[in-house]
N, C-alpha and C. Protein backbone atom coordinates (compact mmCIF):
# COMPACT_ATOMS: atom_id res chain seq x y z
N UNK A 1 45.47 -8.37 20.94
CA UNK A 1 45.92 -9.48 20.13
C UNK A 1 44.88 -9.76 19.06
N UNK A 2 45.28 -10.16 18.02
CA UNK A 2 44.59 -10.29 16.52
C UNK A 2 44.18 -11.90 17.19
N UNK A 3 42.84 -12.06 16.67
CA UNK A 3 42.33 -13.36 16.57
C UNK A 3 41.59 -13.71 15.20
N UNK A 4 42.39 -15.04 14.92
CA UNK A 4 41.52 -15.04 13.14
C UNK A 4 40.09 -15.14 13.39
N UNK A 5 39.30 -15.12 12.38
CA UNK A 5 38.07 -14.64 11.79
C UNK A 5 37.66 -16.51 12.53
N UNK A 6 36.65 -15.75 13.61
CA UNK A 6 35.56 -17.21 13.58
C UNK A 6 36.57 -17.94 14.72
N UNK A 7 37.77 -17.47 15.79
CA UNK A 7 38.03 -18.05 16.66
C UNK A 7 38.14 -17.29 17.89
N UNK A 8 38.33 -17.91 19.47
CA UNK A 8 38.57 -16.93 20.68
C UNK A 8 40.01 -17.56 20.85
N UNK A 9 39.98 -15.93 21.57
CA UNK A 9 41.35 -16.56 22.16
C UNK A 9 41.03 -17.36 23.10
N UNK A 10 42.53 -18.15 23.72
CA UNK A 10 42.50 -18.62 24.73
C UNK A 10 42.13 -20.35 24.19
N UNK A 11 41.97 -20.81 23.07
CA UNK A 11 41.27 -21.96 22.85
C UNK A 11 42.28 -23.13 22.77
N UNK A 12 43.07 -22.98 23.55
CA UNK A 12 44.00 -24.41 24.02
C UNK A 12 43.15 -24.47 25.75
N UNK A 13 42.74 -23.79 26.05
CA UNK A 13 42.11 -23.89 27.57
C UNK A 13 40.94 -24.60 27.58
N UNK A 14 40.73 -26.02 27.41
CA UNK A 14 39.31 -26.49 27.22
C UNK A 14 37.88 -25.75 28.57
N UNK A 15 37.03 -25.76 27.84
CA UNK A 15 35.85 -24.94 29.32
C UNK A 15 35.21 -25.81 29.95
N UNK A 16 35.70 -27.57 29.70
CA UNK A 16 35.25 -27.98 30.57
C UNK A 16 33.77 -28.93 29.75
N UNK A 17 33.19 -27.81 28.62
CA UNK A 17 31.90 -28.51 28.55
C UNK A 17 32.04 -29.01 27.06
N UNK A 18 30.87 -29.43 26.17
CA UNK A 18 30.84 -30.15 25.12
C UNK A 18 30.22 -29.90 24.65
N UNK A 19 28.55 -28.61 25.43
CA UNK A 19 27.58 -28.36 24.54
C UNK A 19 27.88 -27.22 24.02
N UNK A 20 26.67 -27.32 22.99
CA UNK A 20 27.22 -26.27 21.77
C UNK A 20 26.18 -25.09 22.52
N UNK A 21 26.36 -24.07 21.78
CA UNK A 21 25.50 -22.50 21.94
C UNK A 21 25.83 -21.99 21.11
N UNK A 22 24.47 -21.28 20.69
CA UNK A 22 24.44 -20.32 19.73
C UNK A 22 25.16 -19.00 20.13
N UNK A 23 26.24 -18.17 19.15
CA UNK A 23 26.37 -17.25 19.35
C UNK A 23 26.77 -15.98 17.99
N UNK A 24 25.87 -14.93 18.46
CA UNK A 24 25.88 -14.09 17.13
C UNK A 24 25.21 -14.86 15.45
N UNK A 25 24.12 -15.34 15.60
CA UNK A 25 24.44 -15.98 14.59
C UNK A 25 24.50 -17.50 13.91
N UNK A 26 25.59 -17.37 14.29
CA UNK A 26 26.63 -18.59 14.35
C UNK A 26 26.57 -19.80 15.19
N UNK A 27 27.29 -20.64 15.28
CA UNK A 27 27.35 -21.09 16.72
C UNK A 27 28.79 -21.99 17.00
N UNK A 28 28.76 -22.37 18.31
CA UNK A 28 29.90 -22.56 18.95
C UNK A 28 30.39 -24.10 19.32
N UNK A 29 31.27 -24.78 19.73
CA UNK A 29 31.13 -26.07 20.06
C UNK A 29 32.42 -25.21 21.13
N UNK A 30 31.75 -25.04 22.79
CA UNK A 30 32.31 -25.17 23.95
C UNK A 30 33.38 -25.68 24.01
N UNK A 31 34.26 -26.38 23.98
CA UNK A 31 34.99 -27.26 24.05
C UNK A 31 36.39 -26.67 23.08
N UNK A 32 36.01 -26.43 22.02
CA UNK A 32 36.91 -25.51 21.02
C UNK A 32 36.60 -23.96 21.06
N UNK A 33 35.83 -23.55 20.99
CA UNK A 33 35.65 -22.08 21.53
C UNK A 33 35.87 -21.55 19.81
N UNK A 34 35.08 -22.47 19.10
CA UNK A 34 35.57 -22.19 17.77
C UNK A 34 34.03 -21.67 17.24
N UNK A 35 33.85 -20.38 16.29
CA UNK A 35 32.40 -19.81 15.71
C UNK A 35 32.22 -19.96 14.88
N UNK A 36 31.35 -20.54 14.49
CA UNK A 36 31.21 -20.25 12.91
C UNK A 36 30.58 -19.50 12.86
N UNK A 37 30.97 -18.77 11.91
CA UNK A 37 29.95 -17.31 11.49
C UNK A 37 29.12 -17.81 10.33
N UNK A 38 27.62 -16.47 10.87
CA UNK A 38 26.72 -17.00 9.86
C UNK A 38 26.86 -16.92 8.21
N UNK A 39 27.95 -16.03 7.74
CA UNK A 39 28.40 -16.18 6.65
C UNK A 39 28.55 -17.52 5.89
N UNK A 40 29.06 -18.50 6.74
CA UNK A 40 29.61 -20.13 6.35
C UNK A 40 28.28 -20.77 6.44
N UNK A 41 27.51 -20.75 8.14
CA UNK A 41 26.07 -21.22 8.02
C UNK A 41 25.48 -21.25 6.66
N UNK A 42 25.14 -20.05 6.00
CA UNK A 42 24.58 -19.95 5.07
C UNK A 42 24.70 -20.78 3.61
N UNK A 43 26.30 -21.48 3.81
CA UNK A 43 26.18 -22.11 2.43
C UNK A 43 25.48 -23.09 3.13
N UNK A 44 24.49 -23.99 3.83
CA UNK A 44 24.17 -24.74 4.20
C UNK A 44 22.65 -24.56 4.53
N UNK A 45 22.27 -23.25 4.04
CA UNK A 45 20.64 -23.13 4.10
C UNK A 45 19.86 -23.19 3.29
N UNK A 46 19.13 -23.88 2.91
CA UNK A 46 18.66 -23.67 1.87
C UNK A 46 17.35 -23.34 1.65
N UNK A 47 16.99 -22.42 0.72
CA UNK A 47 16.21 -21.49 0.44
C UNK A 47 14.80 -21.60 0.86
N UNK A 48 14.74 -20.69 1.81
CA UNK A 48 13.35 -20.50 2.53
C UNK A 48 13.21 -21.73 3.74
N UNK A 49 14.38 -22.29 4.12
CA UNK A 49 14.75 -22.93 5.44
C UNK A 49 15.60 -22.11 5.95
N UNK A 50 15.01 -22.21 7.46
CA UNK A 50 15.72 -21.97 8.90
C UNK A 50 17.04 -22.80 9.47
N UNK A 51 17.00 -24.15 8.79
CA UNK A 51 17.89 -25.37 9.69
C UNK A 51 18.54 -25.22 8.50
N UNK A 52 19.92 -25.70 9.08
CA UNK A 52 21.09 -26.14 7.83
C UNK A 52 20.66 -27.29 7.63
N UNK A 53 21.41 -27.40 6.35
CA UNK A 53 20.75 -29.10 5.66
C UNK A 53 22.40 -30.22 6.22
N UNK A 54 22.72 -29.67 7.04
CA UNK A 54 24.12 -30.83 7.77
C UNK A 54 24.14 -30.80 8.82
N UNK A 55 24.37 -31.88 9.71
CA UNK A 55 25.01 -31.72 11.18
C UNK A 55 25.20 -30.62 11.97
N UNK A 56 25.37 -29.85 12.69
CA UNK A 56 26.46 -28.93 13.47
C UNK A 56 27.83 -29.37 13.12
N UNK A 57 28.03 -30.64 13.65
CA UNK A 57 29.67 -31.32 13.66
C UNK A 57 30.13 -30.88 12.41
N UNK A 58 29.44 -31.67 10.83
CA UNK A 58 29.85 -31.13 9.62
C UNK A 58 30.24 -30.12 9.07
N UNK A 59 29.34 -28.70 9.74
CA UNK A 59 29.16 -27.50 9.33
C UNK A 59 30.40 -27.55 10.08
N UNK A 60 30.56 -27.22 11.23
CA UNK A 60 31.98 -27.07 11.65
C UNK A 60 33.43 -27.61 11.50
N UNK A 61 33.44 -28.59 10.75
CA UNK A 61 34.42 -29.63 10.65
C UNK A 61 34.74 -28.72 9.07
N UNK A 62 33.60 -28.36 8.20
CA UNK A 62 33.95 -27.98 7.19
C UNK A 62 34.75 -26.44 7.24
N UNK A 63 33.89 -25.82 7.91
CA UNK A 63 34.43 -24.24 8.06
C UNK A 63 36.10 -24.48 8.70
N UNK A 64 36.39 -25.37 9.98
CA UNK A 64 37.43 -25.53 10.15
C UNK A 64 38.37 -25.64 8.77
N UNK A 65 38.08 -26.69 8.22
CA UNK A 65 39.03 -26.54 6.79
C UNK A 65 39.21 -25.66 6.22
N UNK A 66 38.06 -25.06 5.48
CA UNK A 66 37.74 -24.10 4.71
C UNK A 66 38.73 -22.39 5.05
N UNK A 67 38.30 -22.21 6.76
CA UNK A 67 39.22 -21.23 7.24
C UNK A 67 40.89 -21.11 7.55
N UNK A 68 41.31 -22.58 7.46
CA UNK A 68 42.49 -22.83 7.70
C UNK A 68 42.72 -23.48 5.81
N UNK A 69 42.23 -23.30 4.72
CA UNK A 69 42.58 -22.95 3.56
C UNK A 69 42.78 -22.21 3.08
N UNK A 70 41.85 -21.12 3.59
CA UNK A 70 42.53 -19.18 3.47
C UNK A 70 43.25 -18.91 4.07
N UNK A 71 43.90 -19.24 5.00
CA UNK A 71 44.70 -18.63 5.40
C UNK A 71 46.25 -19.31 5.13
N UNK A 72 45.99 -20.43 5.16
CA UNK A 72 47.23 -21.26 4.24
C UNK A 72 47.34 -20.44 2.98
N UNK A 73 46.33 -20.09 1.85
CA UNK A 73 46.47 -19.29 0.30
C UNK A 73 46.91 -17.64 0.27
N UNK A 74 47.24 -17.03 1.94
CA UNK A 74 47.46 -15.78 2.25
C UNK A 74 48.92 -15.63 1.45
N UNK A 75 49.74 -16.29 1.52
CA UNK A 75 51.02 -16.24 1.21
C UNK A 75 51.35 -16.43 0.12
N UNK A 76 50.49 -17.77 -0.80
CA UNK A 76 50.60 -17.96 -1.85
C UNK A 76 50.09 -16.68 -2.74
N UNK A 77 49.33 -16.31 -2.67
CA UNK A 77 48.19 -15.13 -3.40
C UNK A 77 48.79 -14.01 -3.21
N UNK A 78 49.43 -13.86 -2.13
CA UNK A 78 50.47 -12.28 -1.88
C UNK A 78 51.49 -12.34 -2.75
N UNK A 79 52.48 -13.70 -2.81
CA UNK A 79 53.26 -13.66 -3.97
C UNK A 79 52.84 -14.15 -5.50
N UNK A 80 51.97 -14.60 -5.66
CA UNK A 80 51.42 -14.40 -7.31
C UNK A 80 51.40 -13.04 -7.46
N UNK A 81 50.43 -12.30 -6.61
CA UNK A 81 50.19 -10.92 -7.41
C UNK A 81 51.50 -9.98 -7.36
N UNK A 82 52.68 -9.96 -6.04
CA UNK A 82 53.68 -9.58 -6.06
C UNK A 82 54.69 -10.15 -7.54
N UNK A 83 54.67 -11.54 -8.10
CA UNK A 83 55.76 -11.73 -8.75
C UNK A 83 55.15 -11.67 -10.18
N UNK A 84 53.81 -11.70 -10.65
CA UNK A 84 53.34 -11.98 -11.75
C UNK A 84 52.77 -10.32 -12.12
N UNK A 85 52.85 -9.36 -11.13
CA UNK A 85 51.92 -8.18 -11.38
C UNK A 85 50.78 -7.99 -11.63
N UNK A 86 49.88 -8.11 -11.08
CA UNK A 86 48.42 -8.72 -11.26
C UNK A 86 47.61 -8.12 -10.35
N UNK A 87 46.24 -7.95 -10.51
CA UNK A 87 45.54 -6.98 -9.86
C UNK A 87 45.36 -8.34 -8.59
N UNK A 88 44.65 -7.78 -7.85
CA UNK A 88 43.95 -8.63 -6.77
C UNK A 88 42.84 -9.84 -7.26
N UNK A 89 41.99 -8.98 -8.04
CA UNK A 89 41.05 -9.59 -8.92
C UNK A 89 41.77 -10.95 -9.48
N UNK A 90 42.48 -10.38 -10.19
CA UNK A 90 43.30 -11.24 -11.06
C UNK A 90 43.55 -12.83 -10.53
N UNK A 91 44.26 -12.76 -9.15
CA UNK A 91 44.82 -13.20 -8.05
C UNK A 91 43.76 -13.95 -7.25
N UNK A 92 42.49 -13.51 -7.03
CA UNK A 92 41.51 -13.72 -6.08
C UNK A 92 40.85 -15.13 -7.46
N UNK A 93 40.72 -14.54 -8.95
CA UNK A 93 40.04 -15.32 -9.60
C UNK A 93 41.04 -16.66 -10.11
N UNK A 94 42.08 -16.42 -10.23
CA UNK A 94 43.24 -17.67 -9.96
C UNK A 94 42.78 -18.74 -9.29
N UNK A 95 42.66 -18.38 -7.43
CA UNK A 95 42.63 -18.90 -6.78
C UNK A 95 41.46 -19.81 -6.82
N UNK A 96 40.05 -19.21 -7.14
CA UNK A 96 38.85 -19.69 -7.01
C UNK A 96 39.14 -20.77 -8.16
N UNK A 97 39.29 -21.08 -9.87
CA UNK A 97 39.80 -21.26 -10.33
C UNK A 97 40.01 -23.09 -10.17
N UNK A 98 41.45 -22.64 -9.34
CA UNK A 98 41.93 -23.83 -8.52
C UNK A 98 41.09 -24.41 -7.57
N UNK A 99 40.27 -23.90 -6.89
CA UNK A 99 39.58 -24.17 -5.54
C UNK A 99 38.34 -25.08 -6.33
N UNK A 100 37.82 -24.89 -7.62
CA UNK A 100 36.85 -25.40 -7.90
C UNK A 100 36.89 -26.85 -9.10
N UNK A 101 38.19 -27.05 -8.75
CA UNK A 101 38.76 -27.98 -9.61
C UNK A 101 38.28 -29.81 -8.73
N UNK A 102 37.88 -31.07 -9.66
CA UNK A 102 37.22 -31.84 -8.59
C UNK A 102 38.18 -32.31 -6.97
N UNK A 103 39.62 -32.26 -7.24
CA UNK A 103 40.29 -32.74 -6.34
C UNK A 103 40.31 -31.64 -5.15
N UNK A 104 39.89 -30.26 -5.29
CA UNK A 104 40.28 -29.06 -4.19
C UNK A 104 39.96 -29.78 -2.67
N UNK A 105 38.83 -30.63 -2.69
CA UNK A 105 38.40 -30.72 -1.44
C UNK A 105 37.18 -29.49 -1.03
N UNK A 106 36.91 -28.44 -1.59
CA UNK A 106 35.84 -27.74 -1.08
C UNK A 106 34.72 -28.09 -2.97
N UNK A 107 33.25 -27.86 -1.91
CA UNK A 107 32.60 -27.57 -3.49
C UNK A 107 32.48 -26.08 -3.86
N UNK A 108 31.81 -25.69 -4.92
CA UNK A 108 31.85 -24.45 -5.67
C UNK A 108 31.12 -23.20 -4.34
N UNK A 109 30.29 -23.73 -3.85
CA UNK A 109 29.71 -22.50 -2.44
C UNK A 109 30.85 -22.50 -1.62
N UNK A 110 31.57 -23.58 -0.83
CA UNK A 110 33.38 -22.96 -0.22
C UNK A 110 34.20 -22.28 -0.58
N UNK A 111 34.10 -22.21 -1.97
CA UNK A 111 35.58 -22.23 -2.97
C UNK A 111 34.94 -20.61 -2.84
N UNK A 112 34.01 -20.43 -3.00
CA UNK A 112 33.56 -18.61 -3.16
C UNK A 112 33.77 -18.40 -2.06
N UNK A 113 33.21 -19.03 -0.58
CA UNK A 113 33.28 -18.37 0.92
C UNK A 113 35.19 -18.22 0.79
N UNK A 114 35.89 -19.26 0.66
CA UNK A 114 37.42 -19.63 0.97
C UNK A 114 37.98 -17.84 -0.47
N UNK A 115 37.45 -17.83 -1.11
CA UNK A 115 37.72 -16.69 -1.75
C UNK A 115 37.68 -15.35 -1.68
N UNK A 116 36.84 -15.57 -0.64
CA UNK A 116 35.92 -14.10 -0.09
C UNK A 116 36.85 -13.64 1.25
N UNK A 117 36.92 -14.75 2.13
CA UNK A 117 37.92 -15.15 3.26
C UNK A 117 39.30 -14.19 2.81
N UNK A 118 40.08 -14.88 1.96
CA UNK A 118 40.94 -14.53 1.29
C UNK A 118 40.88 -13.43 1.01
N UNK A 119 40.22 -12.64 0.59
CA UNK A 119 40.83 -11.16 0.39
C UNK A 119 40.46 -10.50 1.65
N UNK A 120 39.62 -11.08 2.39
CA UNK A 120 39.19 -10.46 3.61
C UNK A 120 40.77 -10.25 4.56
N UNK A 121 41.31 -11.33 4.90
CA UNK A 121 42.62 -11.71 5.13
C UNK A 121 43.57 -10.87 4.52
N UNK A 122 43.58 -10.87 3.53
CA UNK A 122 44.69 -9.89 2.80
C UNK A 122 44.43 -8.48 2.54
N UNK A 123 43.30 -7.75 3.36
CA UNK A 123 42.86 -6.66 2.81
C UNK A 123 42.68 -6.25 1.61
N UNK A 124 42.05 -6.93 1.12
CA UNK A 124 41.93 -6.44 -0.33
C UNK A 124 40.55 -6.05 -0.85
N UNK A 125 39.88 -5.86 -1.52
CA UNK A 125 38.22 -5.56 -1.34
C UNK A 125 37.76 -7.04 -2.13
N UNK A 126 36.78 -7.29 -1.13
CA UNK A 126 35.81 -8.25 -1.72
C UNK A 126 35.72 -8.23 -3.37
N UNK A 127 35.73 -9.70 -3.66
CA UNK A 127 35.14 -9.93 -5.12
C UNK A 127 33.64 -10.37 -5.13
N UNK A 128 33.38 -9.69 -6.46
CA UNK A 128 32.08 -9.95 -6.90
C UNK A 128 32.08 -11.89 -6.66
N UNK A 129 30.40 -12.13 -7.04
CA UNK A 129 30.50 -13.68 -7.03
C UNK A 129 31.51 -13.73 -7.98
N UNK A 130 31.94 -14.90 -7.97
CA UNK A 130 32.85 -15.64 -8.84
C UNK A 130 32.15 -16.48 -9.81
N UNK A 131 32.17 -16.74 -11.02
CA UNK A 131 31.56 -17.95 -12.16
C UNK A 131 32.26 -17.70 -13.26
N UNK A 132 31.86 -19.28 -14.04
CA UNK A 132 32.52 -19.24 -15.14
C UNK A 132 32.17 -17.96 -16.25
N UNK A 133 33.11 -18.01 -17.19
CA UNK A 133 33.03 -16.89 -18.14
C UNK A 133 33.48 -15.87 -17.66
């Protein structure tokens, strides 16, 4: 069975506990059986620090969104490039685009992870960073 990026199966089965653990990386909140991968950690490190500059809870509360925004834009982004004819690129830079607009709800370091996500999801090859111009 396919499990999305950054979850276990089985995670309607609570384990009972509440503490978190590190795993791969990443880390976990027991209870949801949910990972963040260190990919997401990282928008939250900042340079030449070890500790994220947020919560655990935050970091996770955000990636929750963030991962359940790519995958909500799987469908949308399959039919832009299906109805408009458009490379992936094309499609991938659309999206970011929108994502970095003030109302998206993510800032400009999500809007690239939620972009990156996105083609990851759709098989498509990674985009370069994303920026204006």
């Amino acid at each position: 069975m396919s499990v999305p990026h950054g979850r276990s199966e089985g995670t309607d089965l609570p384990s009972g506990g509440n503490e978190c653990s590190e795993s791969g990386g990443g880390f976990s909140l027991n209870d949801s059986q949910l990972v963040v991968p260190p990919s997401f950690i990282a928008l939250y490190l900042e340079p030449h620090r070890s500790r994220p500059s947020a919560p655990r809870e935050v970091i996770t509360a955000r990636y929750e969104f963030c991962e359940d925004l790519a995958s909500m834009l799987t469908e949308h982004a399959a039919e832009i490039k299906s109805s408009l004819h458009v490379t992936d690129d094309d499609v991938l830079s659309r999206v970011w685009r929108g994502l970095c607009t003030p109302d998206s709800g993510v800032n400009a370091a999500e809007a690239q992870w939620v972009v990156n996500r996105l083609a990851e999801l759709l098989g498509w090859p990674l985009p370069g960073e994303m920026g204006e111009g």
